[in-house]
Every structure is written in structure tokens, then in C-alpha cells.
C-alpha atoms as a PDB file:
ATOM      1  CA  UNK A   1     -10.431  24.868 -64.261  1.00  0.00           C
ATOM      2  CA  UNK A   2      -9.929  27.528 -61.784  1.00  0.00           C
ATOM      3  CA  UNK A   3      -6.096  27.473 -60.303  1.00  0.00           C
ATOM      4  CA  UNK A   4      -6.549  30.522 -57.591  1.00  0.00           C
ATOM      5  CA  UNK A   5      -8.390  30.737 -54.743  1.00  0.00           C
ATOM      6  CA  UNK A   6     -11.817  31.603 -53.756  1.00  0.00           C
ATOM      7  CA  UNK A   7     -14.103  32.125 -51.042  1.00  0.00           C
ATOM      8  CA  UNK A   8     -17.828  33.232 -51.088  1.00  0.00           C
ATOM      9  CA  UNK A   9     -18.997  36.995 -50.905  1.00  0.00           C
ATOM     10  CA  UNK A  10     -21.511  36.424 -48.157  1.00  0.00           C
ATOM     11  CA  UNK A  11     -23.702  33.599 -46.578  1.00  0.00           C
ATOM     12  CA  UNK A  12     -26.296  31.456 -47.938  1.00  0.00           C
ATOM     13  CA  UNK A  13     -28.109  28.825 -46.587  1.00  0.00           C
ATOM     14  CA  UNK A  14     -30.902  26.354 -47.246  1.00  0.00           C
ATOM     15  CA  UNK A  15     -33.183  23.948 -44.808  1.00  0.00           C
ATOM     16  CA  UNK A  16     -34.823  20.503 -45.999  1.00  0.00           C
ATOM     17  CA  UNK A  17     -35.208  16.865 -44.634  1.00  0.00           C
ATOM     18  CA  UNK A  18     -32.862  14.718 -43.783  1.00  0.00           C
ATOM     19  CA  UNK A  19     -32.782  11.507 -44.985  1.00  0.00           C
ATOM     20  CA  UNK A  20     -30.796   9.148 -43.582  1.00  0.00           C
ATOM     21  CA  UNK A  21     -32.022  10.668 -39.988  1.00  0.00           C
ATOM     22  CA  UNK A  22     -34.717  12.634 -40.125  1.00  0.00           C
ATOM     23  CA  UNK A  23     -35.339  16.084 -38.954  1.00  0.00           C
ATOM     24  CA  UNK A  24     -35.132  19.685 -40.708  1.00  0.00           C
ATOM     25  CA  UNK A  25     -31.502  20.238 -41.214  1.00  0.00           C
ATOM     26  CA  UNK A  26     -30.297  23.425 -42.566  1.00  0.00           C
ATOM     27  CA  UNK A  27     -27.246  23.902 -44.648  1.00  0.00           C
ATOM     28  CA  UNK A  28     -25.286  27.325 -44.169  1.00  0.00           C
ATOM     29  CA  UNK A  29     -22.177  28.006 -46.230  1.00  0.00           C
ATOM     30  CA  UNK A  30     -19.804  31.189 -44.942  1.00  0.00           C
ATOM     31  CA  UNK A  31     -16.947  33.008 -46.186  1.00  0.00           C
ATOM     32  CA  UNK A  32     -13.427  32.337 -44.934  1.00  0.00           C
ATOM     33  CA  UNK A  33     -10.237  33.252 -44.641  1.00  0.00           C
ATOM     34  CA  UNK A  34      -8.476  33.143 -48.287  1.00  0.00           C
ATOM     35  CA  UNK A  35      -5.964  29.654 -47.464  1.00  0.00           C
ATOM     36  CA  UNK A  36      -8.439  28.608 -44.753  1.00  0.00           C
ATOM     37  CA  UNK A  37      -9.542  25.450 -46.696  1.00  0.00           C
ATOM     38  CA  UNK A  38     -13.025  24.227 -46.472  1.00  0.00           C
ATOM     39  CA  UNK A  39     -14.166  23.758 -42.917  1.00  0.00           C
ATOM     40  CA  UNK A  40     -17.224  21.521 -41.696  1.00  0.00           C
ATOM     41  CA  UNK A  41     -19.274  22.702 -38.445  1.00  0.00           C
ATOM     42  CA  UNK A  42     -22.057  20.986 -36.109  1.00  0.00           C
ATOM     43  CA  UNK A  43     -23.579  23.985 -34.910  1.00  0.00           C
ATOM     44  CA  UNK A  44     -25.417  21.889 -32.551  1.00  0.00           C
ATOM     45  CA  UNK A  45     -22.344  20.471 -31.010  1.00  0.00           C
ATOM     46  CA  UNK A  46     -20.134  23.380 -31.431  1.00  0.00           C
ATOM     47  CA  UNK A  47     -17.695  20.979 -32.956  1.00  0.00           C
ATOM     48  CA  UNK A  48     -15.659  22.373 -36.393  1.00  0.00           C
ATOM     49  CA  UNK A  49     -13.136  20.548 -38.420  1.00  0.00           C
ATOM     50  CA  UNK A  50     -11.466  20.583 -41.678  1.00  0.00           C
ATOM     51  CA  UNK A  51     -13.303  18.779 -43.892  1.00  0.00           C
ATOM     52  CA  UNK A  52     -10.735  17.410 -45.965  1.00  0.00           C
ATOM     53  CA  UNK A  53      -9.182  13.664 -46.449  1.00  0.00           C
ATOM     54  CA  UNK A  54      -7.603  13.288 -42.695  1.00  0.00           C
ATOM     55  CA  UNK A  55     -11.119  14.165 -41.371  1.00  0.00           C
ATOM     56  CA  UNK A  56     -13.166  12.304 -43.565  1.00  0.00           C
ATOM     57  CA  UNK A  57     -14.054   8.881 -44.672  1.00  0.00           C
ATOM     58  CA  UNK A  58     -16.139   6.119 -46.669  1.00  0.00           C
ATOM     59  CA  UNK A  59     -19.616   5.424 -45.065  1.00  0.00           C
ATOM     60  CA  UNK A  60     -22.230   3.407 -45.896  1.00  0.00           C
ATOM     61  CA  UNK A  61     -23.813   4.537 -49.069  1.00  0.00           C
ATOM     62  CA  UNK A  62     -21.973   7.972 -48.691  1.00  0.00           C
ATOM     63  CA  UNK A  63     -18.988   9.684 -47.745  1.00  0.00           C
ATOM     64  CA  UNK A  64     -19.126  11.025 -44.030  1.00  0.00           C
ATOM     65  CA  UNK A  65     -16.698  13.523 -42.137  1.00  0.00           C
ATOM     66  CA  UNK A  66     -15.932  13.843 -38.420  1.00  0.00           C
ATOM     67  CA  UNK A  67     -15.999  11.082 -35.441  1.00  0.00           C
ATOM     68  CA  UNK A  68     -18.846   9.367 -33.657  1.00  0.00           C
ATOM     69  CA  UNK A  69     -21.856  10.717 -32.925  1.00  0.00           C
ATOM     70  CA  UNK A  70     -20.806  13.922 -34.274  1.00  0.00           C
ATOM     71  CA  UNK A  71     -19.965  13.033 -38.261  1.00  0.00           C
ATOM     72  CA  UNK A  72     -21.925  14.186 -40.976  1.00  0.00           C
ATOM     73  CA  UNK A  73     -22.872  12.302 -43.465  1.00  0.00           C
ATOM     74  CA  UNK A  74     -23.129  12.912 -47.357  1.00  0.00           C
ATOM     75  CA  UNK A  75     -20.617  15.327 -47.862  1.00  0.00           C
ATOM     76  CA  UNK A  76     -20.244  14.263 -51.260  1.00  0.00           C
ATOM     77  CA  UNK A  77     -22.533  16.048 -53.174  1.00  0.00           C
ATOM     78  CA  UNK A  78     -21.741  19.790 -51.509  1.00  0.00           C
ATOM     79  CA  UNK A  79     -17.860  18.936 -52.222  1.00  0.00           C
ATOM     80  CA  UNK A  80     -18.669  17.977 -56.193  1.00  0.00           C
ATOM     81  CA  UNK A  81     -20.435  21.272 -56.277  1.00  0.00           C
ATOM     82  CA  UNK A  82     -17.665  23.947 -54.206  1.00  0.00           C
ATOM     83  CA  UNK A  83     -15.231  22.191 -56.843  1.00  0.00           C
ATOM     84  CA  UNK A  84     -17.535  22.924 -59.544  1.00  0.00           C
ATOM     85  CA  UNK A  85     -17.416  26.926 -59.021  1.00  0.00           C
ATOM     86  CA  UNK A  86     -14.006  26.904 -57.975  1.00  0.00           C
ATOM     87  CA  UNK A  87     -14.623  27.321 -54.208  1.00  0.00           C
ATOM     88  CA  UNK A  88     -11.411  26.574 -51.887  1.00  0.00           C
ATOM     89  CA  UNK A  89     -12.055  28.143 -48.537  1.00  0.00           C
ATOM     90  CA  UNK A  90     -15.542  28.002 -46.683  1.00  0.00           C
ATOM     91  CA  UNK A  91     -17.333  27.421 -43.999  1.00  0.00           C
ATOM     92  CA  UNK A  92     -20.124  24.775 -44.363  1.00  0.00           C
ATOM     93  CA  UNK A  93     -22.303  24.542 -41.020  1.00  0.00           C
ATOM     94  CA  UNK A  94     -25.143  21.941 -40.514  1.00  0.00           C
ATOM     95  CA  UNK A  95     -26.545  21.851 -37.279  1.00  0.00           C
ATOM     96  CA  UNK A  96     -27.530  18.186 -37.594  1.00  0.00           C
ATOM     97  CA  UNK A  97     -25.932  14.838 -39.036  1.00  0.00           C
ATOM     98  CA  UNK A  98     -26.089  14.972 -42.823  1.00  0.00           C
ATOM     99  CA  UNK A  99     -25.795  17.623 -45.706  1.00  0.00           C
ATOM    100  CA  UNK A 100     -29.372  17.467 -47.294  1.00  0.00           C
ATOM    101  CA  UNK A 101     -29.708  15.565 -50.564  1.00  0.00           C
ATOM    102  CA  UNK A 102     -32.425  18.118 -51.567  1.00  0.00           C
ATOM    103  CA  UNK A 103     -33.930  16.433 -54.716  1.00  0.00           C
ATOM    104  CA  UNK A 104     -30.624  13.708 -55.318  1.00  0.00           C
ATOM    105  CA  UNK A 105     -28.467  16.153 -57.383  1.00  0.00           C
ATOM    106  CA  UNK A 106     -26.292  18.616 -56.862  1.00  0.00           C
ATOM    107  CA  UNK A 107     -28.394  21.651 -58.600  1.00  0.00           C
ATOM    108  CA  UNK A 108     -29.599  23.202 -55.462  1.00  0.00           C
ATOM    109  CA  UNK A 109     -26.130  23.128 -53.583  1.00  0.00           C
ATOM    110  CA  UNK A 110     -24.902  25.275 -56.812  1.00  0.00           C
ATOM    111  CA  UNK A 111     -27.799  27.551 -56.551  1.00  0.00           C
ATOM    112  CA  UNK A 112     -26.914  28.190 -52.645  1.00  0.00           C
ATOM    113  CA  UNK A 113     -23.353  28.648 -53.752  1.00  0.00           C
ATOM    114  CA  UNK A 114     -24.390  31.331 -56.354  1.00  0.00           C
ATOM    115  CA  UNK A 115     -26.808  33.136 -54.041  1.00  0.00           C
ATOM    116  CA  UNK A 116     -23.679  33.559 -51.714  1.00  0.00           C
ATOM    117  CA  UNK A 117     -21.516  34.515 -54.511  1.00  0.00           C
ATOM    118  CA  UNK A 118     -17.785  33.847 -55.427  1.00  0.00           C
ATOM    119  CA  UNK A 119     -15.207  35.796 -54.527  1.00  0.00           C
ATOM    120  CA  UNK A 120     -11.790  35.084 -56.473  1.00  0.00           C
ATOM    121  CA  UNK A 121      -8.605  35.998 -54.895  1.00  0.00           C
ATOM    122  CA  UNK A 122      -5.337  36.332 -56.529  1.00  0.00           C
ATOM    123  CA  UNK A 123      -3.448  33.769 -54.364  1.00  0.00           C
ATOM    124  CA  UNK A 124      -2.917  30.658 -56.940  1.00  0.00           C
ATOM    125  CA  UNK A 125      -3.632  27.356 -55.781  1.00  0.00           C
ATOM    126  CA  UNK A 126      -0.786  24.753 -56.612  1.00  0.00           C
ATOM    127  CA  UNK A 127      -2.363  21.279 -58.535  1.00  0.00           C
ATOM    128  CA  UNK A 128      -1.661  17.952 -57.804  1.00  0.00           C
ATOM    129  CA  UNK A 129       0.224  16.306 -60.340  1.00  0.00           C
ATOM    130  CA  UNK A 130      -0.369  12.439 -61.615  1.00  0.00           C
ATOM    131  CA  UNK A 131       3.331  11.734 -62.393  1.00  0.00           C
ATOM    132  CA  UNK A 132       2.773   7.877 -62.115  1.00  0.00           C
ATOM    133  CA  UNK A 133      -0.149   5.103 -62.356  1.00  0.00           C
ATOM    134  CA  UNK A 134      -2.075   4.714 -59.360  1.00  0.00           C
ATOM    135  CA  UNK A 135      -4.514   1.984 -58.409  1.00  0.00           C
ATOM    136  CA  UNK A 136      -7.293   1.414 -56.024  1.00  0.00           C
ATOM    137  CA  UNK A 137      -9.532  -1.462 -56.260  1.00  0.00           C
ATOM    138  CA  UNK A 138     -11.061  -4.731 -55.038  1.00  0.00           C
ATOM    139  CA  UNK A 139     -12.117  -7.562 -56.607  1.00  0.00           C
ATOM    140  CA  UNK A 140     -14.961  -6.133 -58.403  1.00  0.00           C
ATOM    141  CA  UNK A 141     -14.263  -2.662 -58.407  1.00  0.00           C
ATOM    142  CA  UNK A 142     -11.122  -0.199 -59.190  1.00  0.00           C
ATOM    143  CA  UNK A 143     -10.675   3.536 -59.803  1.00  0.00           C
ATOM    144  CA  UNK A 144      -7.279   4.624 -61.613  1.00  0.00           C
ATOM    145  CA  UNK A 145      -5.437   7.501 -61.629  1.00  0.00           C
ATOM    146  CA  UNK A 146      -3.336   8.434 -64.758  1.00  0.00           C
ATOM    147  CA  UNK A 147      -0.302  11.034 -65.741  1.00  0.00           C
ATOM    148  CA  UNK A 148      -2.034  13.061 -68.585  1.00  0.00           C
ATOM    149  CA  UNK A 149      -3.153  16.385 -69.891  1.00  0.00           C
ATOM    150  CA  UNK A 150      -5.704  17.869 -70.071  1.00  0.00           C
ATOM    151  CA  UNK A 151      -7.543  16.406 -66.938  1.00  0.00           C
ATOM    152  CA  UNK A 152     -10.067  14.396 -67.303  1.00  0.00           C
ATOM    153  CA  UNK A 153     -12.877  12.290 -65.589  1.00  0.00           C
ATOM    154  CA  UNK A 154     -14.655   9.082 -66.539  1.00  0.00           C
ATOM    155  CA  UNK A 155     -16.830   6.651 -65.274  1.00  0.00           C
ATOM    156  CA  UNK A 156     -17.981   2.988 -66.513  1.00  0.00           C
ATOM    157  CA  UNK A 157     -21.203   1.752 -64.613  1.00  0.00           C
ATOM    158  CA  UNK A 158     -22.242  -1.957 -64.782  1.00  0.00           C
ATOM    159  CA  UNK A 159     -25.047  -3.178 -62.696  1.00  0.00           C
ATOM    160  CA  UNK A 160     -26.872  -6.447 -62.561  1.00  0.00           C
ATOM    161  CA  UNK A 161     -29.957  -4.666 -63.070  1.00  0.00           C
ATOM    162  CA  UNK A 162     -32.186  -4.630 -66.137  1.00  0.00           C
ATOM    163  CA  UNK A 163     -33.421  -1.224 -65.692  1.00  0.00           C
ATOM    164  CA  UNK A 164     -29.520   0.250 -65.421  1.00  0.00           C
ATOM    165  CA  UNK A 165     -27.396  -2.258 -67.037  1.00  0.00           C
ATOM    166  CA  UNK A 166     -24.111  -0.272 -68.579  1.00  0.00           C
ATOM    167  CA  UNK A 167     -23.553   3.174 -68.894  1.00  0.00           C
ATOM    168  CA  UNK A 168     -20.415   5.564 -69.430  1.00  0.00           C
ATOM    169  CA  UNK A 169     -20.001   8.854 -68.352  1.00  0.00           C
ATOM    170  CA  UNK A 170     -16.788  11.328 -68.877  1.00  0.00           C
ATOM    171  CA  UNK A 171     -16.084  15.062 -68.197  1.00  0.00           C
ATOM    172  CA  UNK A 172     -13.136  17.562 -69.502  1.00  0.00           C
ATOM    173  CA  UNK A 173     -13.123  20.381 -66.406  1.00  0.00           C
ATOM    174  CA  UNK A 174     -10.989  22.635 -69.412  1.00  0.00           C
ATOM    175  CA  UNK A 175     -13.500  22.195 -72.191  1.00  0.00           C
ATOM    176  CA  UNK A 176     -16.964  20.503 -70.402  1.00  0.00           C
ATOM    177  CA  UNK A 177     -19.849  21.882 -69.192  1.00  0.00           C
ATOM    178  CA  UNK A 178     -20.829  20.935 -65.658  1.00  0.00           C
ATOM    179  CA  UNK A 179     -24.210  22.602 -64.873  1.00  0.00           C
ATOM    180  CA  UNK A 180     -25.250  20.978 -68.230  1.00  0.00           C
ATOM    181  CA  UNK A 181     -23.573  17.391 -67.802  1.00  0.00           C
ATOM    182  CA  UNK A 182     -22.915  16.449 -64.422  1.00  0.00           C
ATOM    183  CA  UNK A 183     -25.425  18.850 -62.231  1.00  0.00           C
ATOM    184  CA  UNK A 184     -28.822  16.881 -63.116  1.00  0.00           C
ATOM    185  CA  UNK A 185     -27.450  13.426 -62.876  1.00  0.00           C
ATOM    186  CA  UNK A 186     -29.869  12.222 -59.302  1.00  0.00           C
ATOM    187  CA  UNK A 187     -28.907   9.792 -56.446  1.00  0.00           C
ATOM    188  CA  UNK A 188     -30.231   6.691 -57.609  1.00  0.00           C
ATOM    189  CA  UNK A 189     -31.096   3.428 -55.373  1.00  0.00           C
ATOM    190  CA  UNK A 190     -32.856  -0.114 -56.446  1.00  0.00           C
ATOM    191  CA  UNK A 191     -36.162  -0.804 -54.448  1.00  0.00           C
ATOM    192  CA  UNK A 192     -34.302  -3.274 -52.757  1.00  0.00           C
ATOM    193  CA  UNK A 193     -31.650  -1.283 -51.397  1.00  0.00           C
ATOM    194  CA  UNK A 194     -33.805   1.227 -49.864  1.00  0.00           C
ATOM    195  CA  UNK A 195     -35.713  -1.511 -48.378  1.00  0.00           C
ATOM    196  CA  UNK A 196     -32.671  -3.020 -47.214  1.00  0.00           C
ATOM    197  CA  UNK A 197     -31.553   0.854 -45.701  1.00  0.00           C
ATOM    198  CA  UNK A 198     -34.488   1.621 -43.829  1.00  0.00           C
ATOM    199  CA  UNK A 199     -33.965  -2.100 -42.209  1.00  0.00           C
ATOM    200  CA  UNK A 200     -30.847  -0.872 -40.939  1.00  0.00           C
ATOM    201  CA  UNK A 201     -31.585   2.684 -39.908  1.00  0.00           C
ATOM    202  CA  UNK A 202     -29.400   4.367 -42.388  1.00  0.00           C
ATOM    203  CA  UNK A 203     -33.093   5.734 -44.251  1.00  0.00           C
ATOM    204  CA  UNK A 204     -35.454   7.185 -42.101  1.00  0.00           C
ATOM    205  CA  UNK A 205     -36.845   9.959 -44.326  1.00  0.00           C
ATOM    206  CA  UNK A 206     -35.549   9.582 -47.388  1.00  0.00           C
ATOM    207  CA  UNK A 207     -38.542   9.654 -50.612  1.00  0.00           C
ATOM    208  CA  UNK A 208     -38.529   9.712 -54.167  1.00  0.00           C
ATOM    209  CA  UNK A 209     -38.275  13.277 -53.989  1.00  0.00           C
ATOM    210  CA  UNK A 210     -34.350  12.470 -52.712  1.00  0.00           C
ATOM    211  CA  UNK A 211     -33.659  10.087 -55.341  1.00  0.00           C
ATOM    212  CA  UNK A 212     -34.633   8.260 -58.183  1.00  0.00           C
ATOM    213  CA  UNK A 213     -36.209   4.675 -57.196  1.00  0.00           C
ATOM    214  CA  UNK A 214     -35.543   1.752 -59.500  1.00  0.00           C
ATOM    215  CA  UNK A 215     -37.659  -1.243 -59.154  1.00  0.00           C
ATOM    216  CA  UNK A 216     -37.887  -4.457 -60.981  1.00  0.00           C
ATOM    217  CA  UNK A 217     -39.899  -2.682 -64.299  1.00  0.00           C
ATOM    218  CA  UNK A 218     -40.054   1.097 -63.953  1.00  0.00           C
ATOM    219  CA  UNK A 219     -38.147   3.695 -62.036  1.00  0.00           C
ATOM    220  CA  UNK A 220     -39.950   6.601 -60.194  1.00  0.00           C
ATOM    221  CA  UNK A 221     -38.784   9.311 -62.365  1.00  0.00           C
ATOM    222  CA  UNK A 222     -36.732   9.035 -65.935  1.00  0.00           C
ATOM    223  CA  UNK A 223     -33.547  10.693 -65.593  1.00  0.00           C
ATOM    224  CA  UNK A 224     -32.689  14.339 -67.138  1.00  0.00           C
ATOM    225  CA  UNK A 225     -29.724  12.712 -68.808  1.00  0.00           C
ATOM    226  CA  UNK A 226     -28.304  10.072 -71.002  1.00  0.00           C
ATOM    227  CA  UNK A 227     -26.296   7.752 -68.667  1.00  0.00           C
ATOM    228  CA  UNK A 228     -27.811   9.718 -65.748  1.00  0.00           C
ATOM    229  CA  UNK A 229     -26.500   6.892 -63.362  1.00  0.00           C
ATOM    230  CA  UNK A 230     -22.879   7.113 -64.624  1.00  0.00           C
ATOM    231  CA  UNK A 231     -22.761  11.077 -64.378  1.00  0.00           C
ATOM    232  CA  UNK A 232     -24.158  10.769 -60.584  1.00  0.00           C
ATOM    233  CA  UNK A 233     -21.370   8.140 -59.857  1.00  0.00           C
ATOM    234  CA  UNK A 234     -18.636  10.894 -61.753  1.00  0.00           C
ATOM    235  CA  UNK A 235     -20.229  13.611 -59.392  1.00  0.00           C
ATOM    236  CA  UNK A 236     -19.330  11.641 -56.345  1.00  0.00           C
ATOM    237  CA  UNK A 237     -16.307  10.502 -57.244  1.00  0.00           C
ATOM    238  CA  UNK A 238     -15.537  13.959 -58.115  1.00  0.00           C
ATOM    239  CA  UNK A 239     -16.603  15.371 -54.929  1.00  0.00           C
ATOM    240  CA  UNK A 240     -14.561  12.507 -53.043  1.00  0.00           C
ATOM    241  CA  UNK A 241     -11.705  13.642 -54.542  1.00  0.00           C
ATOM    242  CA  UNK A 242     -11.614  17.227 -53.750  1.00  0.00           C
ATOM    243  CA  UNK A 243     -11.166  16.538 -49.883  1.00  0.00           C
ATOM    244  CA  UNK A 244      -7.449  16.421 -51.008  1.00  0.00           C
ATOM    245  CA  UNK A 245      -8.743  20.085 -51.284  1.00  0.00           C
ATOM    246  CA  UNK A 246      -6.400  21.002 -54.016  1.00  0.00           C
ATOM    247  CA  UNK A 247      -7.063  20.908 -58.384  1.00  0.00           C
ATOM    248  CA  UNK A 248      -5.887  17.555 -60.006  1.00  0.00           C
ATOM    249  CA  UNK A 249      -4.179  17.400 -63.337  1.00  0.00           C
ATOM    250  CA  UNK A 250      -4.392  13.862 -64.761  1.00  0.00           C
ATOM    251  CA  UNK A 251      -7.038  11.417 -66.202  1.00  0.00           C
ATOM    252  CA  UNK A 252      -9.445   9.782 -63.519  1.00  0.00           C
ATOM    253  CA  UNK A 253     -11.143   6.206 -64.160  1.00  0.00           C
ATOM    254  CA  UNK A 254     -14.037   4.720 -62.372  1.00  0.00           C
ATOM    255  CA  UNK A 255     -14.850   0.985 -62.666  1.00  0.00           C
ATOM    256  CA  UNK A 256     -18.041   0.248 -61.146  1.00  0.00           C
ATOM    257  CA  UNK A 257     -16.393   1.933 -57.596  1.00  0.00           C
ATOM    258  CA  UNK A 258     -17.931   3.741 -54.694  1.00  0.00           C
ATOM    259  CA  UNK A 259     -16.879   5.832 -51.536  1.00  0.00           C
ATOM    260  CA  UNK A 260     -14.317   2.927 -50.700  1.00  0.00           C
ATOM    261  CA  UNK A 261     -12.570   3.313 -53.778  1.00  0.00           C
ATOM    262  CA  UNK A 262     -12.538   6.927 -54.264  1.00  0.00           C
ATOM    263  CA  UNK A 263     -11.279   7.207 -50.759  1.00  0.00           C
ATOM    264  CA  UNK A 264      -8.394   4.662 -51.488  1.00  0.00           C
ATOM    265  CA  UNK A 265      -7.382   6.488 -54.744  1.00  0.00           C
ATOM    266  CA  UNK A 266      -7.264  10.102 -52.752  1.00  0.00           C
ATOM    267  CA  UNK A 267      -5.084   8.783 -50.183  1.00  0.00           C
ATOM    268  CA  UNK A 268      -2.538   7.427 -53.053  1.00  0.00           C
ATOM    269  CA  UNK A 269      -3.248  10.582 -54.601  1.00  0.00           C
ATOM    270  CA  UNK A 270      -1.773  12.365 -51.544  1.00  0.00           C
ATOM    271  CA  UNK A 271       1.061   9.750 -50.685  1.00  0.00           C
ATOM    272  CA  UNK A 272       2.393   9.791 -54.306  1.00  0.00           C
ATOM    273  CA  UNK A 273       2.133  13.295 -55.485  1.00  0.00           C
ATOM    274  CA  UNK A 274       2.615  15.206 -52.140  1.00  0.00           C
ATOM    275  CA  UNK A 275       0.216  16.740 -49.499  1.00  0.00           C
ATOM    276  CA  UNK A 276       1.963  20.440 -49.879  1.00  0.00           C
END
């Protein structure tokens, strides 16, 4: 994987629904300054933060950054995909409360970040090292991290669900190909979830365009992908774990986790192997 850092060569940006609120929300990603990190605005605020583990945190069904009224939601996806080409310093600007999910996946974040271009610089960018076994779980779930080389990602899925059931999923950065692997794998939600989301106001515009819909007997669209549901979980847990904002060297394990978990096993990530 790429060790130095990079920015973009110029701007890009995209505009589409958004589904947990509604409302044409467009997505603009900037150059920065080379050791500027990645940096999160609400153009409609005029608020701007890094968005990076301090500033961030599990939400409902997604990962969110920022406080109140002024977070944005489902920052998982555009973080899976700036790891993906390498990307360490940006500016990401939404003027609304989400990232679009576009069609689920993270294809059409990669396609904005290749429109803008990326722009390697020479200045290396220091790994985090797993030097000991860490741990975050619950009583159903846990995500590990490992001491190990070549790094390494992996994810088991099981889900009371006849139409998902178990899957596996794993990914080498060194030796793997994401655009074919990872970048298809769709958001994925049961019937009764969504019905269960829109109760609560967390989908107001959100259609199988977004995501793939599972009911009882079908789903709404067959997945790209063997173990499609696995790879989308390794995406996000992938993108969770670059708000540390820095390349990993270890082996990764996902047990059935979400935001929670991936959240839990950053912040060990940082308090064991150092946040400089």
C-alpha cells in the first residue's frame, strides 16, 4: 500500500439524494495542504473539522463525524475509498448532513476521486504498528487486531437470515485488488430493517437504488460478488479504520461487528500503538 502522502490535483464533486434525510446533497472533495489530514466541511454551516477518530463516532447504521445538528453521517464509505487510492490530505465538503450513498458502494466515490486526480508527494507517511493483540467486542460481536506481516483484512458474516446466512470476505492491500474485490460489494439492509428505519426517521429517501433490499425470499438486486455482504462489511470496517488517518501494518478480523466495534478497535489501535 501507499506509505507517502497524497493529496488530489484539483476538485471534483458529485450531487445525489440523501437518504437518511432527504434533499440533494452534493459531495465536493479539494486539495490540501500535504500533512493537512483529511478535513470534513458543512458548507451550509460554515463549520470544518478534522475528520479523523477524535471527531468522529459510531451512529446508527453508520459512522457519523461532527456534533449535533451539524454531524454528517456515513462517512464510511468516502473514507474506505480515499484509503483505497492512497489519499491522506483533503478537503471533503457536503453542504448537508450525510455523504451520499450513490448506488450502496463505493464505485462512484472512486470515480470522483479519479476525476480530481492524485497527487503523490514525497513526504512518507509513518504506519501504525500491531505489536500486541487487541480486542474489541461484545457479547455477540468482536473485531481483533493482530501483530503480522503482510497486512491483512478479513471479515466473517453470520446472519439469522436465510437469504444471507454465512459469508467470508478477506483482502491483502500488498497483493489484492480493490476496485475488483471490495469496490462492488453494496449496502445491504433486510426489509425489516428499513421498515424499522423509516419508523424512526433515520430513512427518509433511501430506495433500492441505495442499497440492496433483502426480504423474506428474494433480494432486489443479486450482488456483483461472491460474499457481496462480507466485502461491504470489510469496506466499512476498512473505512472506520482509516480515521486513525495513518496506514496499518497487521492482520484485521471482523466477527459479525459494526460501527461500534470498529470504533472500539481504532481507539485501542491508537492507545496501544501511538497517535504520532
Amino acid at each position: 500500500m501507499h506509505r507517502t502522502r497524497a493529496t488530489l490535483h484539483k476538485e471534483a464533486f458529485a450531487t445525489a439524494t440523501g437518504v437518511r434525510f432527504g434533499g440533494e446533497v452534493t459531495l465536493r472533495l479539494a486539495p490540501a495542504e500535504i500533512g493537512e489530514g483529511i478535513v470534513l466541511e458543512r458548507t451550509d454551516l460554515g463549520a470544518r473539522w478534522p475528520l479523523d477518530l477524535e471527531h468522529s463516532a459510531a451512529g446508527p447504521g453508520c459512522s457519523t463525524s461532527g456534533e449535533g445538528e451539524a454531524a454528517v453521517h456515513f462517512v464510511e464509505h468516502l473514507l474506505a475509498a480515499l484509503w483505497a487510492r492512497g489519499v491522506s490530505d483533503c478537503v471533503v465538503s457536503v453542504n448537508g448532513r450525510e455523504i451520499p450513498l450513490f448506488d450502496g458502494s463505493v464505485r462512484p466515490v472512486l470515480a470522483l476521486i479519479d476525476a480530481a486526480g492524485v497527487a503523490r508527494s514525497q513526504e512518507p507517511q509513518q504506519p501504525l504498528v500491531i505489536e500486541q493483540p487487541l480486542l474489541s467486542s461484545d457479547e455477540e460481536r468482536a473485531v481483533c487486531a493482530l501483530p503480522g506481516r503482510p497486512t491483512s483484512y478479513a471479515y466473517a458474516l453470520s446472519y439469522q437470515h436465510p437469504m444471507i446466512g454465512r459469508q467470508f470476505a478477506s483482502f491483502h492491500p500488498d497483493s489484492d485488488d480493490f476496485d475488483a474485490q471490495l469496490a462492488a460489494a453494496r449496502t445491504f439492509i433486510t426489509i425489516e430493517e428499513a421498515e424499522q428505519a423509516q419508523k424512526a426517521g433515520l430513512l427518509a429517501a433511501g430506495s433500492e437504488e441505495n442499497c440492496i433490499v433483502i426480504h423474506r425470499d428474494r433480494v432486489s438486486q443479486p450482488p456483483e460478488l461472491p460474499g457481496a455482504y462480507a466485502r461491504h462489511k470489510l469496506v466499512d470496517m476498512i473505512g472506520d479504520l482509516y480515521l486513525l488517518g495513518r496506514p496499518l501494518v497487521g492482520h484485521f478480523f471482523g466477527f459479525y461487528t459494526g460501527h461500534q466495534q470498529n470504533h472500539g478497535i481504532a481507539r485501542e489501535i491508537l492507545r496501544w500503538c501511538g497517535g504520532e
